[in-house]
N, C-alpha and C. Protein backbone atom coordinates (compact mmCIF):
# COMPACT_ATOMS: atom_id res chain seq x y z
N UNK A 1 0.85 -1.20 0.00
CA UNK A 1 0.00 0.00 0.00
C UNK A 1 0.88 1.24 0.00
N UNK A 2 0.72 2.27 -0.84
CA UNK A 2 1.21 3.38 -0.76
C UNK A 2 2.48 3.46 -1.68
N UNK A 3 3.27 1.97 -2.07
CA UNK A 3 4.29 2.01 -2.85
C UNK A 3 3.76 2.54 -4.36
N UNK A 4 5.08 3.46 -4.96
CA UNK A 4 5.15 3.76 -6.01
C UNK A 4 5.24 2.65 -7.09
N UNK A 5 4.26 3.07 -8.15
CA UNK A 5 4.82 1.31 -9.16
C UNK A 5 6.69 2.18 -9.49
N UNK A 6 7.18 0.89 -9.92
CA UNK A 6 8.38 0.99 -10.57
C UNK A 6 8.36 -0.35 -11.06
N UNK A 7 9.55 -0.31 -12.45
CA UNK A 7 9.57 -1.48 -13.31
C UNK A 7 10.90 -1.80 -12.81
N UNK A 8 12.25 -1.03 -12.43
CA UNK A 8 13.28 -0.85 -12.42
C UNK A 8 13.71 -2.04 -10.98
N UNK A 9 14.81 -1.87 -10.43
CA UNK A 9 15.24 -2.33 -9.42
C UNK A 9 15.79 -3.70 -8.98
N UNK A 10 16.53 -4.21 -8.22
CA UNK A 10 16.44 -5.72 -7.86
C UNK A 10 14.79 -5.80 -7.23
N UNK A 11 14.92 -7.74 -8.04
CA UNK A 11 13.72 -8.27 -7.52
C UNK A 11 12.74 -8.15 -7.82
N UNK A 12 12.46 -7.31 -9.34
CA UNK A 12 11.01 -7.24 -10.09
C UNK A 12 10.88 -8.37 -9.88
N UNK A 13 11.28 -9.41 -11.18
CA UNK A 13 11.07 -10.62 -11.70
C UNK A 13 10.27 -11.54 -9.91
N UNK A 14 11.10 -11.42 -9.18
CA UNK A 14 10.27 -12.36 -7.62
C UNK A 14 9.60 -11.63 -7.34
N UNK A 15 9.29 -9.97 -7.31
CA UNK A 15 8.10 -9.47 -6.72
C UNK A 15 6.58 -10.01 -7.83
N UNK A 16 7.04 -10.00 -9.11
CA UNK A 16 6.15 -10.21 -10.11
C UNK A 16 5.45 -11.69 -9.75
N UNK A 17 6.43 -12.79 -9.62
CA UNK A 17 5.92 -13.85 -8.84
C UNK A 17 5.31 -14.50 -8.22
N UNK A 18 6.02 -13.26 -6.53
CA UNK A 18 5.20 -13.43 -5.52
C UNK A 18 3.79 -12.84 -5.46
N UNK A 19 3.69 -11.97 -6.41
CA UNK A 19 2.12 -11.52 -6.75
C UNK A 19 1.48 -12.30 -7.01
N UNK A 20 1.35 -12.93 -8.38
CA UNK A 20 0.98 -14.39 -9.13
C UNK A 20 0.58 -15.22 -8.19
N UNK A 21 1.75 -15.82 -7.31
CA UNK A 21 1.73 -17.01 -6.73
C UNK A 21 0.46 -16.70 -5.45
N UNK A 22 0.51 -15.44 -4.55
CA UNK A 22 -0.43 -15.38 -3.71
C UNK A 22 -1.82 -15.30 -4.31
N UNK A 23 -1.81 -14.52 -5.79
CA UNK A 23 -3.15 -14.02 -6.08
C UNK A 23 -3.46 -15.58 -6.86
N UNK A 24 -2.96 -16.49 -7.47
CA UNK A 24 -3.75 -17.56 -7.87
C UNK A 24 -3.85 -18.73 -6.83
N UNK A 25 -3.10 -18.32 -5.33
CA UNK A 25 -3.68 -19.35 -4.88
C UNK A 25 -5.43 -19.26 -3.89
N UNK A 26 -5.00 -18.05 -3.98
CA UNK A 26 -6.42 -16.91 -3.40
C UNK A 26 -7.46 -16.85 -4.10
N UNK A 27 -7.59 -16.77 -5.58
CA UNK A 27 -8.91 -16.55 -5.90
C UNK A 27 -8.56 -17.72 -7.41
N UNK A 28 -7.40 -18.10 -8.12
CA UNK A 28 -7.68 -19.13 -8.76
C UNK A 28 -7.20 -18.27 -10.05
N UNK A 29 -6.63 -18.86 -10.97
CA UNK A 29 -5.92 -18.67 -12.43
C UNK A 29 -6.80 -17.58 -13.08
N UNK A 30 -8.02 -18.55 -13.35
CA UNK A 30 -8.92 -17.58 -14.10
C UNK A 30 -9.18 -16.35 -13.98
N UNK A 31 -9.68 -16.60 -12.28
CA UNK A 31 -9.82 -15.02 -11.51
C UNK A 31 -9.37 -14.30 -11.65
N UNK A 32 -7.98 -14.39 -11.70
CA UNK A 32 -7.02 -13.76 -11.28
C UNK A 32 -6.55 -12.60 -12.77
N UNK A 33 -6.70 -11.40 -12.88
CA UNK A 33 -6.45 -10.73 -13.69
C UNK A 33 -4.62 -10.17 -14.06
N UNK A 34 -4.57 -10.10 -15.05
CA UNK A 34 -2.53 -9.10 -15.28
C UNK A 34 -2.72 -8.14 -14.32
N UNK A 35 -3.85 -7.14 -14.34
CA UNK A 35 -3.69 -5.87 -13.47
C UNK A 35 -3.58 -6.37 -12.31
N UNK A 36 -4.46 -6.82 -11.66
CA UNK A 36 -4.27 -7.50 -9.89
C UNK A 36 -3.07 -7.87 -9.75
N UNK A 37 -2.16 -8.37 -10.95
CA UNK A 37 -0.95 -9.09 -10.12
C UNK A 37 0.05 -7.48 -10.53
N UNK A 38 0.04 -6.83 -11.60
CA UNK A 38 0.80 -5.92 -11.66
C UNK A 38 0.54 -4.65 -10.35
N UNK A 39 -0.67 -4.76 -9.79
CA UNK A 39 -1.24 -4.24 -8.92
C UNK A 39 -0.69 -4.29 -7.37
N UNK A 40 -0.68 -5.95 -7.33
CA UNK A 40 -0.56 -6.01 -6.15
C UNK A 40 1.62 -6.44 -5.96
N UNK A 41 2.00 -6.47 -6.86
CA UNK A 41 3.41 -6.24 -7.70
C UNK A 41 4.13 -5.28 -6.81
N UNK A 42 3.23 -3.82 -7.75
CA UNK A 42 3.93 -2.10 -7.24
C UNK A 42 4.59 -2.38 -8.85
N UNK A 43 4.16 -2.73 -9.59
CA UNK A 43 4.74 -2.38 -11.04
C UNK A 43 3.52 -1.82 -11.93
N UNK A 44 4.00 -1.65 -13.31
CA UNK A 44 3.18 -1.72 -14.62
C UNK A 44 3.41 -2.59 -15.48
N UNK A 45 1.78 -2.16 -16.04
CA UNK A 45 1.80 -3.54 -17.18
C UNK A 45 3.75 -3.99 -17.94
N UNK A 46 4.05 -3.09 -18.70
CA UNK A 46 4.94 -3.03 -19.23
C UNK A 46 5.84 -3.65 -18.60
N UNK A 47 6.29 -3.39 -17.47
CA UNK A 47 7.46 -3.83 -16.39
C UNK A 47 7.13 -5.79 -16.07
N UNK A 48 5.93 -6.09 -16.12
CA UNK A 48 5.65 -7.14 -16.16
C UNK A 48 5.96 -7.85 -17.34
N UNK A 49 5.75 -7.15 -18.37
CA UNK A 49 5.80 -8.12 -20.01
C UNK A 49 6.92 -8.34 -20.24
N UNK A 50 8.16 -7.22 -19.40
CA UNK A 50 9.67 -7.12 -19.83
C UNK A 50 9.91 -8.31 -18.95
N UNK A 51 9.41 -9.01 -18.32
CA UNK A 51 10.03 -10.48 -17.71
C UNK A 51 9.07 -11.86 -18.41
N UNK A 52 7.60 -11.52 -18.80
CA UNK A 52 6.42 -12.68 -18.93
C UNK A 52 6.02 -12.31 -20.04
N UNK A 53 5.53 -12.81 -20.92
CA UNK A 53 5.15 -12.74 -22.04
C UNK A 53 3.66 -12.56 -22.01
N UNK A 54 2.95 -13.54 -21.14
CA UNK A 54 1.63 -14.05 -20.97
C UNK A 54 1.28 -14.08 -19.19
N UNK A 55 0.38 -14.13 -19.09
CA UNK A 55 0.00 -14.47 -17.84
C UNK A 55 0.09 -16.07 -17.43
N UNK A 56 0.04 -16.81 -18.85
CA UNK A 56 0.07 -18.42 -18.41
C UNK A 56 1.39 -18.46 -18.38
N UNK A 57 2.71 -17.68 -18.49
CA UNK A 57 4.29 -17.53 -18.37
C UNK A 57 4.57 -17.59 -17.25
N UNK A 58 3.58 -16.64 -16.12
CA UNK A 58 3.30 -16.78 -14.46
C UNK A 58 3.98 -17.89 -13.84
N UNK A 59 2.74 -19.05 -14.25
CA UNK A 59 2.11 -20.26 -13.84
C UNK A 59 3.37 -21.22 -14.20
N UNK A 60 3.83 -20.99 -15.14
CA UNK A 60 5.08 -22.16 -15.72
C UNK A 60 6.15 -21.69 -14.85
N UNK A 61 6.35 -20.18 -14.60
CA UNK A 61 7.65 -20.33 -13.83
C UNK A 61 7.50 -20.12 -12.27
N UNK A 62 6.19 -20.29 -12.37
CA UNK A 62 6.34 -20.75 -10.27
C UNK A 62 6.39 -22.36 -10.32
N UNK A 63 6.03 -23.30 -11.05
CA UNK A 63 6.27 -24.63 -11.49
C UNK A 63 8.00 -24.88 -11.54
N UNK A 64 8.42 -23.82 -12.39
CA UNK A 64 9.70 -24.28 -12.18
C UNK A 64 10.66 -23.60 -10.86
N UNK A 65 10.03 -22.96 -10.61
CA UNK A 65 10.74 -22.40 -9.47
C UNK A 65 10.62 -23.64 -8.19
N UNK A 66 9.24 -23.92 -8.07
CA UNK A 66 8.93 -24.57 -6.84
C UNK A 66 9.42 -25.99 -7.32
N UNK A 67 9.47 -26.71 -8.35
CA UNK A 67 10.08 -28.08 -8.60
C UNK A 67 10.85 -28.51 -8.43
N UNK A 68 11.99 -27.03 -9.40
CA UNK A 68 13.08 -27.02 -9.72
C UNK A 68 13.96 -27.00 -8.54
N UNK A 69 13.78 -26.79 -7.63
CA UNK A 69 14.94 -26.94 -6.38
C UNK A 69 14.49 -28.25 -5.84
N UNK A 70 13.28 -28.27 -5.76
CA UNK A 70 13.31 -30.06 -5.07
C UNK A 70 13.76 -31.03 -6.16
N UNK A 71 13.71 -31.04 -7.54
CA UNK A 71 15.06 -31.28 -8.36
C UNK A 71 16.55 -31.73 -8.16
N UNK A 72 16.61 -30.25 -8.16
CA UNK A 72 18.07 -30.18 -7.85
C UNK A 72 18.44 -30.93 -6.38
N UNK A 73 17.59 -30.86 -5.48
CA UNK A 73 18.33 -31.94 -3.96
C UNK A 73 18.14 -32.62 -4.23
N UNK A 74 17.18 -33.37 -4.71
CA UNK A 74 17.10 -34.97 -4.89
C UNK A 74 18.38 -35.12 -5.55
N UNK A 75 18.98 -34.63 -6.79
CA UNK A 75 19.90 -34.43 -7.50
C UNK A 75 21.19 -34.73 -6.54
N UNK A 76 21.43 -33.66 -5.60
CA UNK A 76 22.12 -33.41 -4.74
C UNK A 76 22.29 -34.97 -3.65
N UNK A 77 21.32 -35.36 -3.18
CA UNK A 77 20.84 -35.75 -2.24
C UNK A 77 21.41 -37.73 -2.83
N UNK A 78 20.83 -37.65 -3.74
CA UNK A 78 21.73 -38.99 -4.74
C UNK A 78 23.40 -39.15 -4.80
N UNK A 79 23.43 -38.10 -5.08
CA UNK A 79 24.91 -37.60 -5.42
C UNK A 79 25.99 -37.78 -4.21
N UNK A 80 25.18 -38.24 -3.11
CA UNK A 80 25.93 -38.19 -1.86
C UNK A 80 27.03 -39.75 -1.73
N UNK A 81 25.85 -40.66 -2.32
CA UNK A 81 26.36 -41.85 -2.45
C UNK A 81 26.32 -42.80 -0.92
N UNK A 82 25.08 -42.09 -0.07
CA UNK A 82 24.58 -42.82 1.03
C UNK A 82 23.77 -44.11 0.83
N UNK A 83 23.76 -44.60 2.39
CA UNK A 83 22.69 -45.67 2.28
C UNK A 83 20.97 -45.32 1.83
N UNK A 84 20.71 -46.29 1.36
CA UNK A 84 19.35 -46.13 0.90
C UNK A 84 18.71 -45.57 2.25
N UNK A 85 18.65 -45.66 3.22
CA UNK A 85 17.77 -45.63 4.55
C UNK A 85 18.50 -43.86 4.66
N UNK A 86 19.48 -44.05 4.35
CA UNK A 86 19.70 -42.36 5.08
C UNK A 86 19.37 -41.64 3.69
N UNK A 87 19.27 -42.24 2.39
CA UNK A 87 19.13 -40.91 1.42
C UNK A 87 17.46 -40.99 1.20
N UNK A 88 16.63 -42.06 1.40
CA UNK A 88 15.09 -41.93 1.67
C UNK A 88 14.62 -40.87 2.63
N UNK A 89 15.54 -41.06 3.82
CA UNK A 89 14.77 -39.89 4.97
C UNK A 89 15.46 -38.71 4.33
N UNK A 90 16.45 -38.37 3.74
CA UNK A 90 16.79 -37.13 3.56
C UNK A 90 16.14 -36.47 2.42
N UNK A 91 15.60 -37.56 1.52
CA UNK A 91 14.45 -37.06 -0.07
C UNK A 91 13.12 -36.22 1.03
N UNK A 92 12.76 -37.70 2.03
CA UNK A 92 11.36 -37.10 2.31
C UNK A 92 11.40 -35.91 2.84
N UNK A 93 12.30 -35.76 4.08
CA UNK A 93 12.83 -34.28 4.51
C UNK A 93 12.97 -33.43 3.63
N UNK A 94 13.44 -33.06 2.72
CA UNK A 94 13.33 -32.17 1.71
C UNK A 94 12.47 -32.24 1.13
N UNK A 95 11.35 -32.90 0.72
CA UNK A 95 10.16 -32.25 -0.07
C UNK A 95 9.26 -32.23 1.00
N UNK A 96 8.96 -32.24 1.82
CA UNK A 96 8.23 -32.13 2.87
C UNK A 96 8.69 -30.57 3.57
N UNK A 97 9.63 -30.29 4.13
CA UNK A 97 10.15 -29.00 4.47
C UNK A 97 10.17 -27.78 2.84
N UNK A 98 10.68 -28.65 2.24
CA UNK A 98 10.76 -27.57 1.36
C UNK A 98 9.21 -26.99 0.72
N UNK A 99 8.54 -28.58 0.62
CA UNK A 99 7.20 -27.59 0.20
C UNK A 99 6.74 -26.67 1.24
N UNK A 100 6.55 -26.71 2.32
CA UNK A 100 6.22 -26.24 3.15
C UNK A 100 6.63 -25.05 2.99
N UNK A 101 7.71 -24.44 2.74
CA UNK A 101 8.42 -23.05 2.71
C UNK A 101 7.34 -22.65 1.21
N UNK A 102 7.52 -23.17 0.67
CA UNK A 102 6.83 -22.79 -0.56
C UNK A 102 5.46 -22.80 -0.67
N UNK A 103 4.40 -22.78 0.29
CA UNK A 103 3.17 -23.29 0.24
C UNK A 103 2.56 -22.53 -0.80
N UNK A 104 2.44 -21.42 -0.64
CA UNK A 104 1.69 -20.91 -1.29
C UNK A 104 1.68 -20.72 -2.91
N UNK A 105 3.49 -20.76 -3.39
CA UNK A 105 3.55 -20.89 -4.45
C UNK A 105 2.87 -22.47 -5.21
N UNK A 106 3.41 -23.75 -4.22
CA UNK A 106 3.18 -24.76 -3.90
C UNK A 106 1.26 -25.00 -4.18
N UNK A 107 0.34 -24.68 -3.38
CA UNK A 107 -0.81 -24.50 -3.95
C UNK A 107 -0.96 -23.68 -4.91
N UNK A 108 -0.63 -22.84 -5.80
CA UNK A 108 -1.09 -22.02 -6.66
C UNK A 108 -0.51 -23.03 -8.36
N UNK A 109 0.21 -24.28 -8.15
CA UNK A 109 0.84 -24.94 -8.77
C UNK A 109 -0.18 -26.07 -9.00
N UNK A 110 0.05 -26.86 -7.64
CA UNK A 110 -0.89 -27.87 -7.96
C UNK A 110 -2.49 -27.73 -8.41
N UNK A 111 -3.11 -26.75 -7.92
CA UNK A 111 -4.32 -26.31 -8.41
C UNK A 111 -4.85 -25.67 -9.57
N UNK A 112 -3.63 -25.42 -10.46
CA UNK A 112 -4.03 -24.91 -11.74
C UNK A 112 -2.99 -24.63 -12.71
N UNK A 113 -2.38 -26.61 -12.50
CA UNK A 113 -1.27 -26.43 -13.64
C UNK A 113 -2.18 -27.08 -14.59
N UNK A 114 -3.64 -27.51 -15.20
CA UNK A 114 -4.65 -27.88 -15.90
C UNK A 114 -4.57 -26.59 -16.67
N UNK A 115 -3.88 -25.55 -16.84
CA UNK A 115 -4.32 -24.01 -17.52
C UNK A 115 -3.28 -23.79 -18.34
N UNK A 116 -1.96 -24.78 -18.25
CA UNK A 116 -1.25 -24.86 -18.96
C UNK A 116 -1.07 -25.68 -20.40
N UNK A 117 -0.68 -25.10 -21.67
CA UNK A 117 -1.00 -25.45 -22.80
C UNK A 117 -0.15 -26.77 -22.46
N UNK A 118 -0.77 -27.57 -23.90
CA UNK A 118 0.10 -29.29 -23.56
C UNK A 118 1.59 -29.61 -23.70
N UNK A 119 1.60 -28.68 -25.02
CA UNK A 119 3.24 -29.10 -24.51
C UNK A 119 3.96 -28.62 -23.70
N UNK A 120 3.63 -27.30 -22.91
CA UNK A 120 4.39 -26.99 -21.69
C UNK A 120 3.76 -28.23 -20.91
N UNK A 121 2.99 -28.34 -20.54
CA UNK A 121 2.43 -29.70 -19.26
C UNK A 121 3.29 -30.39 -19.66
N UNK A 122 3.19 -31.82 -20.53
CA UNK A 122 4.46 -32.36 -20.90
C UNK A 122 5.78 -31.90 -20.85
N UNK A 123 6.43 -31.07 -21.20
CA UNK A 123 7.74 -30.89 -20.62
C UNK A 123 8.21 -31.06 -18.55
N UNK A 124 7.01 -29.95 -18.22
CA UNK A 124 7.04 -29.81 -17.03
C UNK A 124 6.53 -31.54 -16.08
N UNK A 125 5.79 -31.98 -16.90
CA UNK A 125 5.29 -33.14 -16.61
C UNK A 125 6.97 -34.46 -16.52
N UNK A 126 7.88 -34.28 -17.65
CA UNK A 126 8.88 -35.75 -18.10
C UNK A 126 9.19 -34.72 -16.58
N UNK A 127 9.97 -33.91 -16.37
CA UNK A 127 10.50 -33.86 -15.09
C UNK A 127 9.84 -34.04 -13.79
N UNK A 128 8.68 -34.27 -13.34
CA UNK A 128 8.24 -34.77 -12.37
C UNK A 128 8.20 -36.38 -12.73
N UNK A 129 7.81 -36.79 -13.68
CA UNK A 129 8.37 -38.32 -13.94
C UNK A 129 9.89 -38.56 -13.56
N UNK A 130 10.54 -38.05 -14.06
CA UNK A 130 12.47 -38.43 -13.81
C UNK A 130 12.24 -38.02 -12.13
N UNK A 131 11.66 -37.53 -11.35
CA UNK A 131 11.76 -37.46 -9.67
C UNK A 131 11.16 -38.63 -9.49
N UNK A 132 10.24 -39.00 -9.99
CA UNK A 132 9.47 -40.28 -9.62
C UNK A 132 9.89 -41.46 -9.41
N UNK A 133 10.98 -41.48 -11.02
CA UNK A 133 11.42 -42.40 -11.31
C UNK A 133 12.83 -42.51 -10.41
N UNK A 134 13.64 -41.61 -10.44
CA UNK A 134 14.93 -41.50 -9.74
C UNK A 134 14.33 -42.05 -7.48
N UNK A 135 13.43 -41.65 -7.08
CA UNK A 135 13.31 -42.07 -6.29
C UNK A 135 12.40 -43.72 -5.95
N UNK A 136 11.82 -43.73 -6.79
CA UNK A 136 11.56 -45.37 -7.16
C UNK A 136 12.88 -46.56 -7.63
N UNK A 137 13.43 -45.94 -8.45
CA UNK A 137 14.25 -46.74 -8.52
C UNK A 137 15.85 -46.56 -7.36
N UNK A 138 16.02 -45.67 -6.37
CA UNK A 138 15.90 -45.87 -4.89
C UNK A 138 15.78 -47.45 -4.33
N UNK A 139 14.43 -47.37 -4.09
CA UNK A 139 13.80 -48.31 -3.21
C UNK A 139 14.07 -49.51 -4.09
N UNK A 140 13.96 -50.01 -5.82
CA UNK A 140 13.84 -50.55 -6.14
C UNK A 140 14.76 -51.46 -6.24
N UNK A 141 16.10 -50.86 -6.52
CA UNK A 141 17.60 -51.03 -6.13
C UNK A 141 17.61 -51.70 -4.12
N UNK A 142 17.22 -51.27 -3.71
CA UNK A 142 17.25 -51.34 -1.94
C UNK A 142 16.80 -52.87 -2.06
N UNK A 143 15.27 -52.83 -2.40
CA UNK A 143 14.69 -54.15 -2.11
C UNK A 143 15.98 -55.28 -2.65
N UNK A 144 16.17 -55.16 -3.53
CA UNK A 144 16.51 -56.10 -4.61
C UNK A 144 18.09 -56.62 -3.85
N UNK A 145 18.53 -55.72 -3.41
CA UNK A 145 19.91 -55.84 -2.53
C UNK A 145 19.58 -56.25 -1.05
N UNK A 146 18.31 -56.27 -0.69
CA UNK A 146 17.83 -56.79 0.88
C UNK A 146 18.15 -55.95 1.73
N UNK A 147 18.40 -54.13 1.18
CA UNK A 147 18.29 -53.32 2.39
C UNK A 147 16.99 -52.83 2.96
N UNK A 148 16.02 -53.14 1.53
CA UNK A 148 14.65 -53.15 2.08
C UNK A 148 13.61 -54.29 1.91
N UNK A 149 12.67 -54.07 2.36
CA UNK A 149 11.90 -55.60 2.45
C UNK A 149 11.27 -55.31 0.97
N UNK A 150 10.35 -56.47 0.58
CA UNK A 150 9.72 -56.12 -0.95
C UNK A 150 8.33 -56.05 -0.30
N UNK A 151 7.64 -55.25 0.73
CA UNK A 151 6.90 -55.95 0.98
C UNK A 151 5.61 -55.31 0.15
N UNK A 152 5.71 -54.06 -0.28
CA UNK A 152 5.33 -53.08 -1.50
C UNK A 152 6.04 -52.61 -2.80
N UNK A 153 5.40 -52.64 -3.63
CA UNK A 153 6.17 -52.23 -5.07
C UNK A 153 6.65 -50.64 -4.99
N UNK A 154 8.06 -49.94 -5.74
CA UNK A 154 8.50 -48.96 -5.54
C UNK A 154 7.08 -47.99 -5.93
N UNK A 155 6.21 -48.67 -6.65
CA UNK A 155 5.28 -47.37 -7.34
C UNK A 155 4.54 -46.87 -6.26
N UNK A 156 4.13 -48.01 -5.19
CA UNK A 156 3.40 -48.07 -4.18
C UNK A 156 3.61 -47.30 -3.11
N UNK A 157 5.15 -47.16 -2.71
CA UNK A 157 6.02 -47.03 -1.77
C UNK A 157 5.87 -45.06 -2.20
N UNK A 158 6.37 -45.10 -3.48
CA UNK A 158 6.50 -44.07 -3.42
C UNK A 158 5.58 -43.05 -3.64
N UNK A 159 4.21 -43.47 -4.17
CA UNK A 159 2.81 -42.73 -3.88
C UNK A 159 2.86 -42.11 -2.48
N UNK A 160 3.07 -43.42 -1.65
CA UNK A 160 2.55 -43.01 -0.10
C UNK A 160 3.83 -41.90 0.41
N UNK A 161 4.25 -41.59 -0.08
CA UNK A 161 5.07 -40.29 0.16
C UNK A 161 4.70 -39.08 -1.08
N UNK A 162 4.31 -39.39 -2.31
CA UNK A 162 3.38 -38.50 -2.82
C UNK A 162 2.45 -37.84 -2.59
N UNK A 163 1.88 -38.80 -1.83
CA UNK A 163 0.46 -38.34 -1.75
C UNK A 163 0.27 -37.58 -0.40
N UNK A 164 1.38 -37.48 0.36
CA UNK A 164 1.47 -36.95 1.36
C UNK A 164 1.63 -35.51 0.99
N UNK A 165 2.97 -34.92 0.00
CA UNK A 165 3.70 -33.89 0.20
C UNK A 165 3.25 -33.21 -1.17
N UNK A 166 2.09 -34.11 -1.81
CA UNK A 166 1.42 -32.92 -3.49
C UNK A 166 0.24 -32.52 -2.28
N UNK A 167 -0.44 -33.08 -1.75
CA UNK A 167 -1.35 -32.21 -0.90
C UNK A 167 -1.00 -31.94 0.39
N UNK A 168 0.24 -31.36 0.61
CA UNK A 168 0.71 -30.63 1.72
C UNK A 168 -0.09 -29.74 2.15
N UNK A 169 0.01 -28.78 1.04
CA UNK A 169 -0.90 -27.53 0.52
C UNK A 169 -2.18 -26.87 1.27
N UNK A 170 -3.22 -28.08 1.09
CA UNK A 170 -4.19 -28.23 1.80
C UNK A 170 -4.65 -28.91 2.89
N UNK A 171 -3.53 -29.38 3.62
CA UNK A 171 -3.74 -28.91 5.11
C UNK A 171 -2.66 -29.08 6.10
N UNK A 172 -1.43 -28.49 5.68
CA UNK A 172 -0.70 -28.05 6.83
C UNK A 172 -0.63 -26.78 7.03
N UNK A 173 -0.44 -26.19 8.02
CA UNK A 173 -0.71 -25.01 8.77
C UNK A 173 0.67 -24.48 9.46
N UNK A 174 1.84 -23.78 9.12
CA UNK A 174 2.71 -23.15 9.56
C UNK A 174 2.79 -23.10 10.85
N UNK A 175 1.67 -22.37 11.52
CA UNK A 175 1.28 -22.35 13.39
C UNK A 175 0.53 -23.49 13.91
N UNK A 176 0.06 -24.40 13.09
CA UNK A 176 0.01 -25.78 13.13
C UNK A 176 0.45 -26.81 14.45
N UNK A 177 0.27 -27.84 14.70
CA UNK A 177 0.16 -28.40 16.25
C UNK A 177 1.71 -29.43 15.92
N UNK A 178 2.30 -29.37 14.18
CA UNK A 178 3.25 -29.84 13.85
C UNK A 178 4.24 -29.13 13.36
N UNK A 179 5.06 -29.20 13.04
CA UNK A 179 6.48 -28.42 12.25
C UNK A 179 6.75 -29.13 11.07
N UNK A 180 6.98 -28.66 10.48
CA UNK A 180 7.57 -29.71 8.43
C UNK A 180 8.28 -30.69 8.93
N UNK A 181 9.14 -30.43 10.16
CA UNK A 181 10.76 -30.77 10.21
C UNK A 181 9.45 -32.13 11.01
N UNK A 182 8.47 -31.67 11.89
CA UNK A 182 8.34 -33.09 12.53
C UNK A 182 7.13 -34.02 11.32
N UNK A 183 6.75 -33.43 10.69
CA UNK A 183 6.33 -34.49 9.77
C UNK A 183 6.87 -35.16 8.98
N UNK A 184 8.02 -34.46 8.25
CA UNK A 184 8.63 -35.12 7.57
C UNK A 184 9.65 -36.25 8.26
N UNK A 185 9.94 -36.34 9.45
CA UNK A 185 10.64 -37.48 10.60
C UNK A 185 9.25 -37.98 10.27
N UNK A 186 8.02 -38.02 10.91
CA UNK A 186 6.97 -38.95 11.35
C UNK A 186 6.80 -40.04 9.73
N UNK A 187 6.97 -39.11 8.74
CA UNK A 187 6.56 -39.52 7.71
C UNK A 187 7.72 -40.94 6.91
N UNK A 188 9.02 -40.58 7.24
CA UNK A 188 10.10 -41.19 7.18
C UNK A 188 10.01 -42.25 7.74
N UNK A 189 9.90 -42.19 9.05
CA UNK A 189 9.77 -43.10 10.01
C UNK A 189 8.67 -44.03 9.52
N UNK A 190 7.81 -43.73 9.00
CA UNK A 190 6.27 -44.77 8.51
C UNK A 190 6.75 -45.65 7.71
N UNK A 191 7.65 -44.55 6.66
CA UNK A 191 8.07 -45.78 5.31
C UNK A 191 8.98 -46.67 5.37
N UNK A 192 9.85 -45.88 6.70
CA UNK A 192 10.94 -46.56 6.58
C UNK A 192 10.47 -47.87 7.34
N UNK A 193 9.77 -47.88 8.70
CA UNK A 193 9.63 -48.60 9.27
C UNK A 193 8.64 -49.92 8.35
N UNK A 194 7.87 -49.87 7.70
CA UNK A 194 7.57 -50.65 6.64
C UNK A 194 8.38 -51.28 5.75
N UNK A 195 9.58 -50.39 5.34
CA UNK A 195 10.33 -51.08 4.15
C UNK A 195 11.61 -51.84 5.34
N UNK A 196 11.69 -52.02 6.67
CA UNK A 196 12.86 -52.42 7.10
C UNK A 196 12.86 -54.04 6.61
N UNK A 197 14.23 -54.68 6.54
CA UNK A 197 14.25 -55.95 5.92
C UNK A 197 14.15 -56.64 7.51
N UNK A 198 13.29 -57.41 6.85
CA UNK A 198 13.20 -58.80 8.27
C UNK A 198 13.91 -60.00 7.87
N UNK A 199 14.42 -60.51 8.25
CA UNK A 199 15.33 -62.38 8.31
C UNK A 199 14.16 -63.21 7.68
């Protein structure tokens, strides 16, 4: 309130963003108008187009923003060359904490990446497959070596940690009766304690 627009400065491009990302998780893609986000910005139209082309340009790069680092750790996180048991809790810990930091961009993603044309979906889509796949084949490697039990298939295994941390979104709570840091232990602890190998 009260700020001057300007196009200029560090941090258009993330203020432009963080507009986007709050205003489509608030009222929804459609809703959501260029002016409201250049609005609620402190920019102009213009100052916006000099980073986005489109308003659906928004939507693709809070996708890659919010992916793209849980990406890169898993990346990271492989790269370590740990045991399966310590690089599983350290995947779930990181997308679990990390979405969490990101919620809001995080819901404004999952709720209306359907608005994106197909071949962006597909592109953005093979890279959430290669996370899928890179942490399935994880576990899949584990079982097969008897550091984990078989007692679920990797697809299985790794839903139930999907399905946890794509709908983070809608219902964890920052001031919440939990912390990221303790769900993502509780959550670790579930799978792991399931996948431990028995004699």
């Amino acid at each position: 309130m009260g700020r001057s627009k300007t196009d200029g400065g560090a941090g258009v491009r993330e203020r432009i963003l963080a507009a986007a990302g709050a205003l489509f998780a608030e009222q929804g893609y459609d809703a959501t108008s260029v002016q409201q986000v250049v609005d609620r910005a402190g920019i102009t139209k213009g100052g916006l187009y000099h980073y986005f082309g489109a308003k659906e340009d928004l939507l693709v790069e809070l996708y890659r923003t919010v992916f793209g680092q849980r990406l890169a750790a898993l990346e990271e996180i492989l790269a370590q060359g740990r045991d399966p048991e310590w690089t599983l809790r350290a995947i779930i810990d990181d997308i679990v904490v990390g979405t969490a930091a990101m919620m809001t961009e995080s819901a404004a993603v999952s709720r209306e990446l359907a608005h994106m044309d197909s071949d962006r979906t597909q592109r953005l889509q093979a890279d959430w497959r290669r996370y899928q796949e890179a942490v399935r084949g994880l576990i899949r490697d584990a079982q097969a070596a008897g550091a984990f039990a078989a007692v679920a298939s990797p697809e299985l295994v790794s839903w139930s940690i999907f399905g946890v941390t794509t709908t983070l979104h809608t219902w964890y709570r920052p001031d919440g009766p939990q912390s990221a840091d303790q769900i993502a232990r509780e959550l670790a602890d579930l799978v792991l304690t399931g996948l431990t190998a028995r004699p």
